[in-house]
Protein backbone atom coordinates (compact mmCIF):
# COMPACT_ATOMS: atom_id res chain seq x y z
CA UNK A 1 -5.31 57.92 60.36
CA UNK A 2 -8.62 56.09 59.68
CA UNK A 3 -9.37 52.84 61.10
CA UNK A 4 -9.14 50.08 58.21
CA UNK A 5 -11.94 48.12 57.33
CA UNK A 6 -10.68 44.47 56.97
CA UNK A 7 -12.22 41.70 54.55
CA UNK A 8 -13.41 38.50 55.63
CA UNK A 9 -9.95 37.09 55.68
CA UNK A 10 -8.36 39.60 57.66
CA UNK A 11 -10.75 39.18 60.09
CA UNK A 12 -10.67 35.32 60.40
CA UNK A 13 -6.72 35.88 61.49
CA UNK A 14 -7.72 38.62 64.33
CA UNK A 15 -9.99 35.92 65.84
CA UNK A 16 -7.89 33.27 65.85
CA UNK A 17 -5.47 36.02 67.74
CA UNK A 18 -8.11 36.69 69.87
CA UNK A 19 -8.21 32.99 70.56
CA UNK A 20 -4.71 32.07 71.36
CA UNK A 21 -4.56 35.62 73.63
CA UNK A 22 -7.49 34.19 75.86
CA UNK A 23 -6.08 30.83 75.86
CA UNK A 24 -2.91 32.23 77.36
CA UNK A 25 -4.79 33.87 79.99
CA UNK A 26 -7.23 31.28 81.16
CA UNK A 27 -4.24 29.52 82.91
CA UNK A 28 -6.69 27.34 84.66
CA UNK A 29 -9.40 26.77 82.15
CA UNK A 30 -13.12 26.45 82.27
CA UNK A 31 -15.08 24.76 84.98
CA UNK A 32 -17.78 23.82 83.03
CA UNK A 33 -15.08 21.91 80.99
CA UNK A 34 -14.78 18.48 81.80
CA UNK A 35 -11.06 18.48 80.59
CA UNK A 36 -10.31 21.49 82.76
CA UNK A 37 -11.43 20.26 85.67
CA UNK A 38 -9.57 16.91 84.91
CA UNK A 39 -6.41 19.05 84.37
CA UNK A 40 -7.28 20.78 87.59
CA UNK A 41 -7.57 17.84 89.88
CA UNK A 42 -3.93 16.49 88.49
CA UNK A 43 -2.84 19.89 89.41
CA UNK A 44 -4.44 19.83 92.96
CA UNK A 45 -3.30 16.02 93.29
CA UNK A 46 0.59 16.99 92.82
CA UNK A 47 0.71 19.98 94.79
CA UNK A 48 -1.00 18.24 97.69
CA UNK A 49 1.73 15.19 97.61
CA UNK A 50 4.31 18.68 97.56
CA UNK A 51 2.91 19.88 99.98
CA UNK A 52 2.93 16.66 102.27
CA UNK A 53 6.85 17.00 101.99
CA UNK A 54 7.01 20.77 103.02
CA UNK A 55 4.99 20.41 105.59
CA UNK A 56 6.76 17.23 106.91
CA UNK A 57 10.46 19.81 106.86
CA UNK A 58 8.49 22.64 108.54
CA UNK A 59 9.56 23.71 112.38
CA UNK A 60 6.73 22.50 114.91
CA UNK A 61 6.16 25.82 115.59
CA UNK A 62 5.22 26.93 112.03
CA UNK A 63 3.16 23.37 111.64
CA UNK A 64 0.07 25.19 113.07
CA UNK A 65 -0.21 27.86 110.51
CA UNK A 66 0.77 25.84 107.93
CA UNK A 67 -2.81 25.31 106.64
CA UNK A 68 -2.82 28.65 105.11
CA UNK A 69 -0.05 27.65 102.94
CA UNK A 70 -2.03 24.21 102.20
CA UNK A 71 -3.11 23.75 98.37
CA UNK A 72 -6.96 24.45 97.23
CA UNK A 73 -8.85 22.86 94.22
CA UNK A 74 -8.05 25.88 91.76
CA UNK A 75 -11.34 25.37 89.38
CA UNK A 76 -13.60 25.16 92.08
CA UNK A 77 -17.50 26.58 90.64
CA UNK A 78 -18.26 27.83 93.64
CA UNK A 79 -14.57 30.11 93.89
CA UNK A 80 -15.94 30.80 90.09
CA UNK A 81 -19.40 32.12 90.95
CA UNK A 82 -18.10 33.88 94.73
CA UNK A 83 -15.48 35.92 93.26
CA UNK A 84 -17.48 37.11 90.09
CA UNK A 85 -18.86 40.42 89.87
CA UNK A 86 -22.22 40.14 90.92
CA UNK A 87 -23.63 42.43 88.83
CA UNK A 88 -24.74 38.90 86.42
CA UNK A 89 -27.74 40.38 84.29
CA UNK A 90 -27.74 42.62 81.37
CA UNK A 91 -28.43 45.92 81.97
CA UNK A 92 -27.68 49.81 79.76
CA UNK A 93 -24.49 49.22 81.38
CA UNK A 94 -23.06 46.15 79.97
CA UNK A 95 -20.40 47.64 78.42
CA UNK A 96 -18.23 48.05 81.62
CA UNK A 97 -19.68 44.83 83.55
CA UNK A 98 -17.83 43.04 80.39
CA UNK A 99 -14.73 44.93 80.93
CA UNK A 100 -14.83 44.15 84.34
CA UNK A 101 -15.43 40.40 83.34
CA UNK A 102 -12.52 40.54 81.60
CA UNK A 103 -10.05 41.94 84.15
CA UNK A 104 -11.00 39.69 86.48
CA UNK A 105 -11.25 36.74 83.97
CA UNK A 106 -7.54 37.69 83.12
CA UNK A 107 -6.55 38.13 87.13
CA UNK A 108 -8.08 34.90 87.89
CA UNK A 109 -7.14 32.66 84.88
CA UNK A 110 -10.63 30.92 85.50
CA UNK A 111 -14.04 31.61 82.89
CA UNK A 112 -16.58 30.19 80.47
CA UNK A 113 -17.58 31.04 77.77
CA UNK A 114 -18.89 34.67 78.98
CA UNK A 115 -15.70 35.55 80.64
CA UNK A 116 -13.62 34.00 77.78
CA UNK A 117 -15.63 36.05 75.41
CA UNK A 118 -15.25 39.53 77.87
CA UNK A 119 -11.08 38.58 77.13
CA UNK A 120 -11.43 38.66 73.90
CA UNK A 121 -13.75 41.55 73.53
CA UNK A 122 -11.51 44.16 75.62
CA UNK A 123 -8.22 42.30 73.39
CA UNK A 124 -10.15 43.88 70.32
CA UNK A 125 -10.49 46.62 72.12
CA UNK A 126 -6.81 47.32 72.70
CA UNK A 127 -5.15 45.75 70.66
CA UNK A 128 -6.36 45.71 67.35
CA UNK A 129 -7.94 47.94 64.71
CA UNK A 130 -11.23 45.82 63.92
CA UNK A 131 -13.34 48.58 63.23
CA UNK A 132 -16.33 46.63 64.15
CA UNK A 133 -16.99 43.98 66.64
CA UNK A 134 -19.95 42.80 68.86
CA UNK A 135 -19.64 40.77 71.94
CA UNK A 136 -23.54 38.19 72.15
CA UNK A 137 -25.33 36.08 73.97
CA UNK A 138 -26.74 33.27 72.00
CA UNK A 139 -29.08 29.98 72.92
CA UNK A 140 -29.93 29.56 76.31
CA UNK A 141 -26.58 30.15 77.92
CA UNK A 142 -23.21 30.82 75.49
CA UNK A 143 -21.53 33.97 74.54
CA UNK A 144 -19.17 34.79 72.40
CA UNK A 145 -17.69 37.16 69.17
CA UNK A 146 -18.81 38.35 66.26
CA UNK A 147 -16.02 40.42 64.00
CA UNK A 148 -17.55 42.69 60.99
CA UNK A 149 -20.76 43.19 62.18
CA UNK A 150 -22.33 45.81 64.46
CA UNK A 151 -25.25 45.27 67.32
CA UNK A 152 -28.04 46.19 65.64
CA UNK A 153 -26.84 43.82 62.65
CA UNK A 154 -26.27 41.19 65.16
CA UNK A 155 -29.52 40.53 67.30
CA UNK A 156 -31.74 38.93 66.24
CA UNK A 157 -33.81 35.86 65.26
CA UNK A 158 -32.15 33.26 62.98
CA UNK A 159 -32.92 30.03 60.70
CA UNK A 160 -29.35 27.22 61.33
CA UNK A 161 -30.15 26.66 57.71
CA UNK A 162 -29.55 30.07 56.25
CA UNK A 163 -26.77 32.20 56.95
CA UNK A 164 -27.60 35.69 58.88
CA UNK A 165 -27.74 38.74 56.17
CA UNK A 166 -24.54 40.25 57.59
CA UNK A 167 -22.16 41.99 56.13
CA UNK A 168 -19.70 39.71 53.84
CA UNK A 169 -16.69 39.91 56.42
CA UNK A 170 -18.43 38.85 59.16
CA UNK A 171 -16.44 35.95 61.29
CA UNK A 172 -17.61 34.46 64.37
CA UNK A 173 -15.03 34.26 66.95
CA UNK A 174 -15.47 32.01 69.94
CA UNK A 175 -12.17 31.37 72.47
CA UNK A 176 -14.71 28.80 74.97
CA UNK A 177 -14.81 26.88 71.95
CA UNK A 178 -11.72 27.55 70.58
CA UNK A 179 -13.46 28.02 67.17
CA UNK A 180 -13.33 30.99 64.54
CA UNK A 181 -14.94 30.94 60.87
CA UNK A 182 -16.77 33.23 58.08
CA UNK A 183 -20.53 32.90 58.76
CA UNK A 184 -21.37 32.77 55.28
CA UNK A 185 -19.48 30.12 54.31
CA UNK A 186 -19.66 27.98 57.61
CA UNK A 187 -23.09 29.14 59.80
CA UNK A 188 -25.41 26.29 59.31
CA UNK A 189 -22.57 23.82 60.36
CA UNK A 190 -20.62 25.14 62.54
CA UNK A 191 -23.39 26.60 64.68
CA UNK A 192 -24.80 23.70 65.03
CA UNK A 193 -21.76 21.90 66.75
CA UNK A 194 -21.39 24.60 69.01
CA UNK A 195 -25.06 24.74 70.18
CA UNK A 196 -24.92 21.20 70.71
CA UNK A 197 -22.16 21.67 72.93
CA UNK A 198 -23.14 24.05 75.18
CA UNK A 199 -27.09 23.13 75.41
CA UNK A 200 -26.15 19.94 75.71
CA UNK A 201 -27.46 19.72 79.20
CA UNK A 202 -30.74 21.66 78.07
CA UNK A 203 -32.84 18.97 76.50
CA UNK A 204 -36.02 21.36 76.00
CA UNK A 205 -33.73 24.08 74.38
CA UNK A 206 -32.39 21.31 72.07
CA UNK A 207 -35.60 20.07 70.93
CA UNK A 208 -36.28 23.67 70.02
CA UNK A 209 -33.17 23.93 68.64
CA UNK A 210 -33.50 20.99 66.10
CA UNK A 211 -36.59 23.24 64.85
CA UNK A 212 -33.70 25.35 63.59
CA UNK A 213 -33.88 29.20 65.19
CA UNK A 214 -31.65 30.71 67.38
CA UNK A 215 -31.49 34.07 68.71
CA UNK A 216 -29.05 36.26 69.33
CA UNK A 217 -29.27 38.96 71.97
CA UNK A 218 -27.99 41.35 74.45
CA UNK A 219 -25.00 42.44 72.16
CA UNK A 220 -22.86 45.09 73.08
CA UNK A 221 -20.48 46.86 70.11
CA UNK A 222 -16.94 47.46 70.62
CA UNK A 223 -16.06 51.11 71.17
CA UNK A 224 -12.20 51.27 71.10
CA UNK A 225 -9.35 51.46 73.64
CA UNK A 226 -10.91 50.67 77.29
């Protein structure tokens, strides 16, 4: 049975599927998110006063070991960056370093935007029939989706002000943003936002940014069930 192709539409509901599937799995968030980490310190807080009452009911004799029981920061950058696959730069085999991103993204229930964006690219992968899909890198430092349109459509240099000449069903899919939309209704705008979110921290890339190019680059297409 051939593989539909799906209109611009169809392809705006598969992201935001994609985004609710990664949400589920990143149980403990980002740590470059200030909310996360927020959420993650609450966390840490209350099992720590739990904690303090187990540990007060243990035997003596088990009040030695009990530190290996004891409760850790879960969003902690460095646990983040230790436990990662080290294998961090883009090379001809990018393809599997992603789907290893994403298992261990999924394992861990901690990742930015790259890991988020390795979720949602193996999701696609399995389970869904979007023909075509691209997982990119784009401004300094931010990754994420792009439904409809291949690699070689994908990278590339572009003007904020002017949509990309993709195909009309391309939708731009991003679960570290949480944000999904048609790219040639919605590019100039809702690029924007984005890439002041995440290069917010990069002044120099900003002031390049407000002369209104981006690039995107080291893409790697979707090839089916991984």
């Amino acid at each position: 049975m051939p593989t539909p192709t799906y209109n611009a539409l169809q392809h705006l509901i598969i992201a935001e599927r994609v985004c609710d599937y990664v949400g589920q799995k990143m149980t403990k968030g980002a740590p470059n998110k200030p909310i996360d980490l927020a959420h993650s310190w609450m966390r840490y807080q209350s099992q720590k006063r739990d904690f303090k009452v187990y540990y007060d009911n243990l035997p003596f004799y088990w009040k030695p070991m009990a530190w290996l029981w004891s409760p850790k920061p879960d969003l902690s950058l460095s646990l983040l960056l230790k436990q990662r696959i080290k294998d961090k730069h883009w090379s001809s085999n990018l393809f599997n370093w992603v789907i290893a991103q994403a298992f261990f993204a999924e394992q861990s229930g901690i990742g930015n935007c790259t890991e988020q964006a390795c979720v949602g690219f193996r999701y696609l992968c399995n389970c869904t029939q979007c023909k075509v899909f691209t997982l990119a890198s784009v401004g300094l430092d931010h990754v994420f989706l792009v439904l409809g349109a291949g690699k070689d459509e994908v990278e590339g240099y572009y003007r904020l002000i002017q949509a990309p000449d993709w195909p009309e069903n391309a939708v731009i899919c991003d679960p570290w943003y949480n944000e999904w939309f048609i790219v040639k209704k919605d590019w100039s705008l809702k690029m924007r936002l984005i890439l002041e979110t995440t290069e917010r921290r990069q002044q120099a890339h900003l002031r390049s940014l407000t002369r209104g190019v981006i690039s995107l680059r080291n893409a790697v297409q979707g090839p089916g069930p991984v």
